[in-house]
C-alpha atoms as a PDB file:
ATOM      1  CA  UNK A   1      50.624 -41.885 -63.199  1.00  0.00           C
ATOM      2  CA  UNK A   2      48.243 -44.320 -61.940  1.00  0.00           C
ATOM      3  CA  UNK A   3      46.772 -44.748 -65.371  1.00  0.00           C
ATOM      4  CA  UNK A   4      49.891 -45.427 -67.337  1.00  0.00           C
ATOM      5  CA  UNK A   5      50.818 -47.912 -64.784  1.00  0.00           C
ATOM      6  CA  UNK A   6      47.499 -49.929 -65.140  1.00  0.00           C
ATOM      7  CA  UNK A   7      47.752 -49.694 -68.574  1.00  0.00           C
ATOM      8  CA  UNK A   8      51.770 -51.094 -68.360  1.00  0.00           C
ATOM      9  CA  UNK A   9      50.087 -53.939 -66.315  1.00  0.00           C
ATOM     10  CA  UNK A  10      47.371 -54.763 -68.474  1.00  0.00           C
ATOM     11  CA  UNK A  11      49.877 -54.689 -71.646  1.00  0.00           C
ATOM     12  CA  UNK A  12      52.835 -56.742 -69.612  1.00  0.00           C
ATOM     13  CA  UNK A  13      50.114 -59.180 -69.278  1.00  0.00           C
ATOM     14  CA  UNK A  14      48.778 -59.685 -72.176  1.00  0.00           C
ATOM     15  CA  UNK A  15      52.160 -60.094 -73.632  1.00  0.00           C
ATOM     16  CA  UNK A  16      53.036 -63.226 -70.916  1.00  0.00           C
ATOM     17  CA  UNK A  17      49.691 -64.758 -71.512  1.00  0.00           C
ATOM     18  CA  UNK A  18      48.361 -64.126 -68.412  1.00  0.00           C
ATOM     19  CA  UNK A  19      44.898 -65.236 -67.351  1.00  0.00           C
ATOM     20  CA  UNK A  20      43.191 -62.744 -65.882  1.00  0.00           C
ATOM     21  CA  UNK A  21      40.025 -60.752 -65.585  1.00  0.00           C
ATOM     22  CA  UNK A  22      38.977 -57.146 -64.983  1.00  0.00           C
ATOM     23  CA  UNK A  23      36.605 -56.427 -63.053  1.00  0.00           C
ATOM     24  CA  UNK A  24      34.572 -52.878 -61.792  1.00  0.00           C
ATOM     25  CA  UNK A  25      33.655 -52.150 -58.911  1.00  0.00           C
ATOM     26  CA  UNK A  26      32.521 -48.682 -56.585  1.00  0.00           C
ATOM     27  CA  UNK A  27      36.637 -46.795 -55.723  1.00  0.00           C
ATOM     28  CA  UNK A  28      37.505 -48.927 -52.453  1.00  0.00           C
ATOM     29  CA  UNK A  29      40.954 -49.191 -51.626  1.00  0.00           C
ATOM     30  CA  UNK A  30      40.278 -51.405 -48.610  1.00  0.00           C
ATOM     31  CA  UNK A  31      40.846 -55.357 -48.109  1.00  0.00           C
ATOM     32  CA  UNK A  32      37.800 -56.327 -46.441  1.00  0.00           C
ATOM     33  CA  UNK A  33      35.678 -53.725 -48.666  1.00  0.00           C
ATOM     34  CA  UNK A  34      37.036 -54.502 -51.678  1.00  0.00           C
ATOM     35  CA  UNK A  35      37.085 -58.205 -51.105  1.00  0.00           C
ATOM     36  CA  UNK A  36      33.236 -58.100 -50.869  1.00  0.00           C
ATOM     37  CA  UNK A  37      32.636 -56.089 -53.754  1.00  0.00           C
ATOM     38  CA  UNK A  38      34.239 -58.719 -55.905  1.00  0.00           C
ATOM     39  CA  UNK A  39      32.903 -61.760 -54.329  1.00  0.00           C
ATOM     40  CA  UNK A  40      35.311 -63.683 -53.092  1.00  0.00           C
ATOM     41  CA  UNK A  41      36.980 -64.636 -49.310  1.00  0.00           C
ATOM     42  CA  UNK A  42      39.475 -62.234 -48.365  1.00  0.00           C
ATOM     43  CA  UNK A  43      42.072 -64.570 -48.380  1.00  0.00           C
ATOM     44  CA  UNK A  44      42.041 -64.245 -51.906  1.00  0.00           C
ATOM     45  CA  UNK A  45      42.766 -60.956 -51.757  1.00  0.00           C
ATOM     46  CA  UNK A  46      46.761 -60.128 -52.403  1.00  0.00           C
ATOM     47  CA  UNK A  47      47.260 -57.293 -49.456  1.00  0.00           C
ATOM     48  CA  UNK A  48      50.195 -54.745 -50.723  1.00  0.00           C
ATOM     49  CA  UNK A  49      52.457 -53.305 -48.075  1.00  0.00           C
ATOM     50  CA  UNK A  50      55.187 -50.826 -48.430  1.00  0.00           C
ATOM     51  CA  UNK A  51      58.190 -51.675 -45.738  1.00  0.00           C
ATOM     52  CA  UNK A  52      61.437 -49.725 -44.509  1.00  0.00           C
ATOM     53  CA  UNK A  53      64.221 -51.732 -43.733  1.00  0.00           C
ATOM     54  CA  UNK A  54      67.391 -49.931 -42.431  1.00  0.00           C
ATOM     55  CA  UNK A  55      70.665 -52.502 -42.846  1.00  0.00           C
ATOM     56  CA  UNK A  56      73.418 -50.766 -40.291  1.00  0.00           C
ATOM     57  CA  UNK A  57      73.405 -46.701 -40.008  1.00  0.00           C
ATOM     58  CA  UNK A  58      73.354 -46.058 -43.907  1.00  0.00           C
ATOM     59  CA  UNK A  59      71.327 -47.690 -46.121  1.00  0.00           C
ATOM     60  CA  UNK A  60      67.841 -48.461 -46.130  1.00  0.00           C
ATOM     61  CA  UNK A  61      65.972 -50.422 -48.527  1.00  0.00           C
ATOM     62  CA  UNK A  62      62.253 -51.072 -48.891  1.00  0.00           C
ATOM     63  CA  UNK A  63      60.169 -53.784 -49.263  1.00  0.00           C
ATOM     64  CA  UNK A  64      57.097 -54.714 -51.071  1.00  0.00           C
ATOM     65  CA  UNK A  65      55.292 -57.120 -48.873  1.00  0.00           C
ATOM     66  CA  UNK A  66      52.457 -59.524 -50.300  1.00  0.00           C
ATOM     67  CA  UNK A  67      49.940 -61.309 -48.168  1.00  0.00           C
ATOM     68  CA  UNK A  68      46.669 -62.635 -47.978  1.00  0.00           C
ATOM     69  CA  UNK A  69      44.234 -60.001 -47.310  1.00  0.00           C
ATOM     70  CA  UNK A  70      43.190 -61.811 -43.884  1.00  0.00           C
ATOM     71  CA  UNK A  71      46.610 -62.120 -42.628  1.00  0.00           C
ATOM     72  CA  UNK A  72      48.833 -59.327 -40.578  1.00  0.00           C
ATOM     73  CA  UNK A  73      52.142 -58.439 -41.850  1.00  0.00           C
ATOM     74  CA  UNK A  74      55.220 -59.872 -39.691  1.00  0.00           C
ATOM     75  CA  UNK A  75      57.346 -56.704 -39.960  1.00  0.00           C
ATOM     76  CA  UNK A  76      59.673 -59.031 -37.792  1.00  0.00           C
ATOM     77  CA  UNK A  77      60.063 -61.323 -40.219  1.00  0.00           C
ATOM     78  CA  UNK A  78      60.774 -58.995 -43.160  1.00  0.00           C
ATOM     79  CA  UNK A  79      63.897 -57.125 -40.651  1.00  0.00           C
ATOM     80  CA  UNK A  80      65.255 -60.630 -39.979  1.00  0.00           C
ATOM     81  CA  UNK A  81      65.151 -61.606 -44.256  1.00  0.00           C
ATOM     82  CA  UNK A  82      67.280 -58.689 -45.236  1.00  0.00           C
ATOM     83  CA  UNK A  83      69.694 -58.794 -41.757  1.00  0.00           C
ATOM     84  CA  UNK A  84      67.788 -55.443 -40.866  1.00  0.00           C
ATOM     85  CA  UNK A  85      68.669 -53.561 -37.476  1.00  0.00           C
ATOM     86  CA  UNK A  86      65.363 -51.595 -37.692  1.00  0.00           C
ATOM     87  CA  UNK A  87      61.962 -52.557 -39.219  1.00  0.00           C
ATOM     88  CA  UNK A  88      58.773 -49.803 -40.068  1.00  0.00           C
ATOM     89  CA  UNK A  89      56.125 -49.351 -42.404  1.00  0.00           C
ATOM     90  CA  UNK A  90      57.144 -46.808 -45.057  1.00  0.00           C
ATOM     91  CA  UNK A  91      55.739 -43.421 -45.314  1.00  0.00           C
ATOM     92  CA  UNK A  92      52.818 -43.055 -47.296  1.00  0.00           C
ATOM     93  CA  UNK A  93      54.680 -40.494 -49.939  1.00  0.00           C
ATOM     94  CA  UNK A  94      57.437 -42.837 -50.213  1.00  0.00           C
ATOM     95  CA  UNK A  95      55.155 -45.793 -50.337  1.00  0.00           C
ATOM     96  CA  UNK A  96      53.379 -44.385 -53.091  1.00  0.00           C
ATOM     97  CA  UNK A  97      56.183 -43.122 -54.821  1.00  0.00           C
ATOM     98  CA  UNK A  98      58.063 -46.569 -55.497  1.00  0.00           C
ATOM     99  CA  UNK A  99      54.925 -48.595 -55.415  1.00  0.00           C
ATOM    100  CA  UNK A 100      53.738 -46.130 -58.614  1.00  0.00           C
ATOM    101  CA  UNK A 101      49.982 -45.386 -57.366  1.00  0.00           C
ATOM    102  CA  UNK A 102      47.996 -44.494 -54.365  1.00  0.00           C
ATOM    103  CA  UNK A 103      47.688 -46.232 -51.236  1.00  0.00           C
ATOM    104  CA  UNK A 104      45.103 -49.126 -51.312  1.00  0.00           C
ATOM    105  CA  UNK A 105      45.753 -49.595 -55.135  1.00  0.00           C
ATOM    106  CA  UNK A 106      49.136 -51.056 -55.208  1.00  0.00           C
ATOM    107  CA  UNK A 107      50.311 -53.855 -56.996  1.00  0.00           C
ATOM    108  CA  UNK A 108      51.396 -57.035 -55.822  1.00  0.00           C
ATOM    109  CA  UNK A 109      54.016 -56.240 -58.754  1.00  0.00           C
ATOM    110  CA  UNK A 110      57.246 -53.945 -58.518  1.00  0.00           C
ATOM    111  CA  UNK A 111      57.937 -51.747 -61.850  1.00  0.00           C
ATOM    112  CA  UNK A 112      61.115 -50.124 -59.634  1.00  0.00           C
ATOM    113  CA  UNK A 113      64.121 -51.138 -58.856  1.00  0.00           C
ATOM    114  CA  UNK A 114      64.132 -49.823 -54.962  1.00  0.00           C
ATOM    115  CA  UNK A 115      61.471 -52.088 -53.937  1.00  0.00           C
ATOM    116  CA  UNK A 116      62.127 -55.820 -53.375  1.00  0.00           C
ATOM    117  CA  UNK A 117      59.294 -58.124 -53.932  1.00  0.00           C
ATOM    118  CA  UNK A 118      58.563 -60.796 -50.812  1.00  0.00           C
ATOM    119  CA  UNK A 119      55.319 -62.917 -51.042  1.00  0.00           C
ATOM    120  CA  UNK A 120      53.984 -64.810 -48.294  1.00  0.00           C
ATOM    121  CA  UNK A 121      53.882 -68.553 -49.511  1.00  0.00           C
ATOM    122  CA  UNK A 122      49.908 -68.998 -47.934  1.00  0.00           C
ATOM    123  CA  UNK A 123      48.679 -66.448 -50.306  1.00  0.00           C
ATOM    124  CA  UNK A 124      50.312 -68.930 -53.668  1.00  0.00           C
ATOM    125  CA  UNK A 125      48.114 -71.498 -52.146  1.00  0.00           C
ATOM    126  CA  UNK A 126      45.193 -69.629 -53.660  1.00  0.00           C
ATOM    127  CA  UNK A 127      44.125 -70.538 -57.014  1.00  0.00           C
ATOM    128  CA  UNK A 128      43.321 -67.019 -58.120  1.00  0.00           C
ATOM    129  CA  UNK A 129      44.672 -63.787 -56.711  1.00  0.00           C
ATOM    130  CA  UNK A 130      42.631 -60.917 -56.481  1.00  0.00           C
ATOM    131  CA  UNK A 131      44.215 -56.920 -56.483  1.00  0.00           C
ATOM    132  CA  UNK A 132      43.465 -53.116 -57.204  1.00  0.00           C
ATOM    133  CA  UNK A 133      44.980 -52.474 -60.322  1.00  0.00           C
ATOM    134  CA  UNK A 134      46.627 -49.511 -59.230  1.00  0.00           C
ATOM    135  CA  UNK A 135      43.017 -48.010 -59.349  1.00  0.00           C
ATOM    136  CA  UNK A 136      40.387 -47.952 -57.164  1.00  0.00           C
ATOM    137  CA  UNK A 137      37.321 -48.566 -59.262  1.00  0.00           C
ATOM    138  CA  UNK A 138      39.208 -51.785 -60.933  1.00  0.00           C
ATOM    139  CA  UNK A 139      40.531 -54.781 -59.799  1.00  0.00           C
ATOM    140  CA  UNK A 140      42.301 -57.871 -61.226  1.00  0.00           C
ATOM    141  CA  UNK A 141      41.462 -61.369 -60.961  1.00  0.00           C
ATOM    142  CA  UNK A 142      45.289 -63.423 -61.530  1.00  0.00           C
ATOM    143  CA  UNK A 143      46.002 -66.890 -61.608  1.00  0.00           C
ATOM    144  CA  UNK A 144      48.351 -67.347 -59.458  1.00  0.00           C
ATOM    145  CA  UNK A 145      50.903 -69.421 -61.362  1.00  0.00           C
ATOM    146  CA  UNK A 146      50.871 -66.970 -63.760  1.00  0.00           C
ATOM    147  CA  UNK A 147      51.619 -64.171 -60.804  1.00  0.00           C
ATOM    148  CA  UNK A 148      54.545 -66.170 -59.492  1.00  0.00           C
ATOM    149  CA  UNK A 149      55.516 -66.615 -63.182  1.00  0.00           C
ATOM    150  CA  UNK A 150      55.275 -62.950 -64.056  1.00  0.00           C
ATOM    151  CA  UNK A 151      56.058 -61.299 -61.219  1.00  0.00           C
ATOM    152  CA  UNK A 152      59.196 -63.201 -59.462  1.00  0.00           C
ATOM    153  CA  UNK A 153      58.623 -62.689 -55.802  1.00  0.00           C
ATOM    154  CA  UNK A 154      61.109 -63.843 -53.294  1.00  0.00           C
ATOM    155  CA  UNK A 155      58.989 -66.487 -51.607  1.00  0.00           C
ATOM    156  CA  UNK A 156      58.977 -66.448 -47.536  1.00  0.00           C
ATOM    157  CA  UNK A 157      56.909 -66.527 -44.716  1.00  0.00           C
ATOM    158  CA  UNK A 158      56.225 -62.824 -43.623  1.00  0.00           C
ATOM    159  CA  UNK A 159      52.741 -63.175 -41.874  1.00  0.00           C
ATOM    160  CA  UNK A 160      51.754 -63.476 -38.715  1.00  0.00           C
ATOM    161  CA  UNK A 161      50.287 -66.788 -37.427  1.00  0.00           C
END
């Protein structure tokens, strides 16, 4: 699963004329880790969270939340964007399951329809963004204009000051 989805990634790339680079490192699926393995400040780093939103009694939708890897998610925030009446991380299965890979490898990109993508505005300061590429033993180096470009994210503050 994970596989095919790096390898849609790669190929959706390449087609937009991304600029990017690949680059190995030892399977960490952690911000701070992984930031360190690559080299850069952790700011860099685009930090992937999967949120639950309930809107009334029936229906829930779910969030893909991107920030900069040294910044804590405002789950407040993200309730009050959508008019939510209750706010949560996502399960890990369910997580997983829309986001198309394993925890601490998920993209700052969403391939499925359930799952809204909301970027945190400090993290497009960054020149370059750095992610798992829905594997743990590879990461992506973006530039960030093409990110905003190819990706779409709704654009609002979700962090934490």
């Amino acid at each position: 699963m994970a596989g095919e989805l790096y390898e849609r990634l790669i190929s959706d790339m390449d087609a937009a004329g991304a600029r990017y680079r690949v680059i190995e490192h030892a399977p960490e699926g952690r911000t701070d880790q992984v930031s360190a393995l690559r080299g850069h400040d952790v700011a860099q780093a685009a930090k992937c969270l999967v949120v639950m939103v309930k809107i009334g009694k029936k229906q829930t939708r779910h969030v893909l939340a991107v920030v900069p890897g040294d910044a804590r998610l405002d789950l407040q925030a993200v309730k009050a964007l959508l008019d939510g009446t209750y706010v949560a991380f996502a399960a890990k299965d369910k997580a997983e399951e829309l986001a198309g890979s394993v925890s601490g490898t998920v993209l700052p990109f969403s391939y499925d329809p359930r799952l809204e993508l909301i970027a945190d505005p400090t993290l497009l300061d960054q020149p370059e963004l750095y992610f798992n590429a829905a594997r743990l033993d590879r990461s992506l180096a973006l530039a960030t204009d093409d990110y905003v470009r190819l990706a779409e994210p709704r654009v609002a503050p979700i962090t934490l000051n």
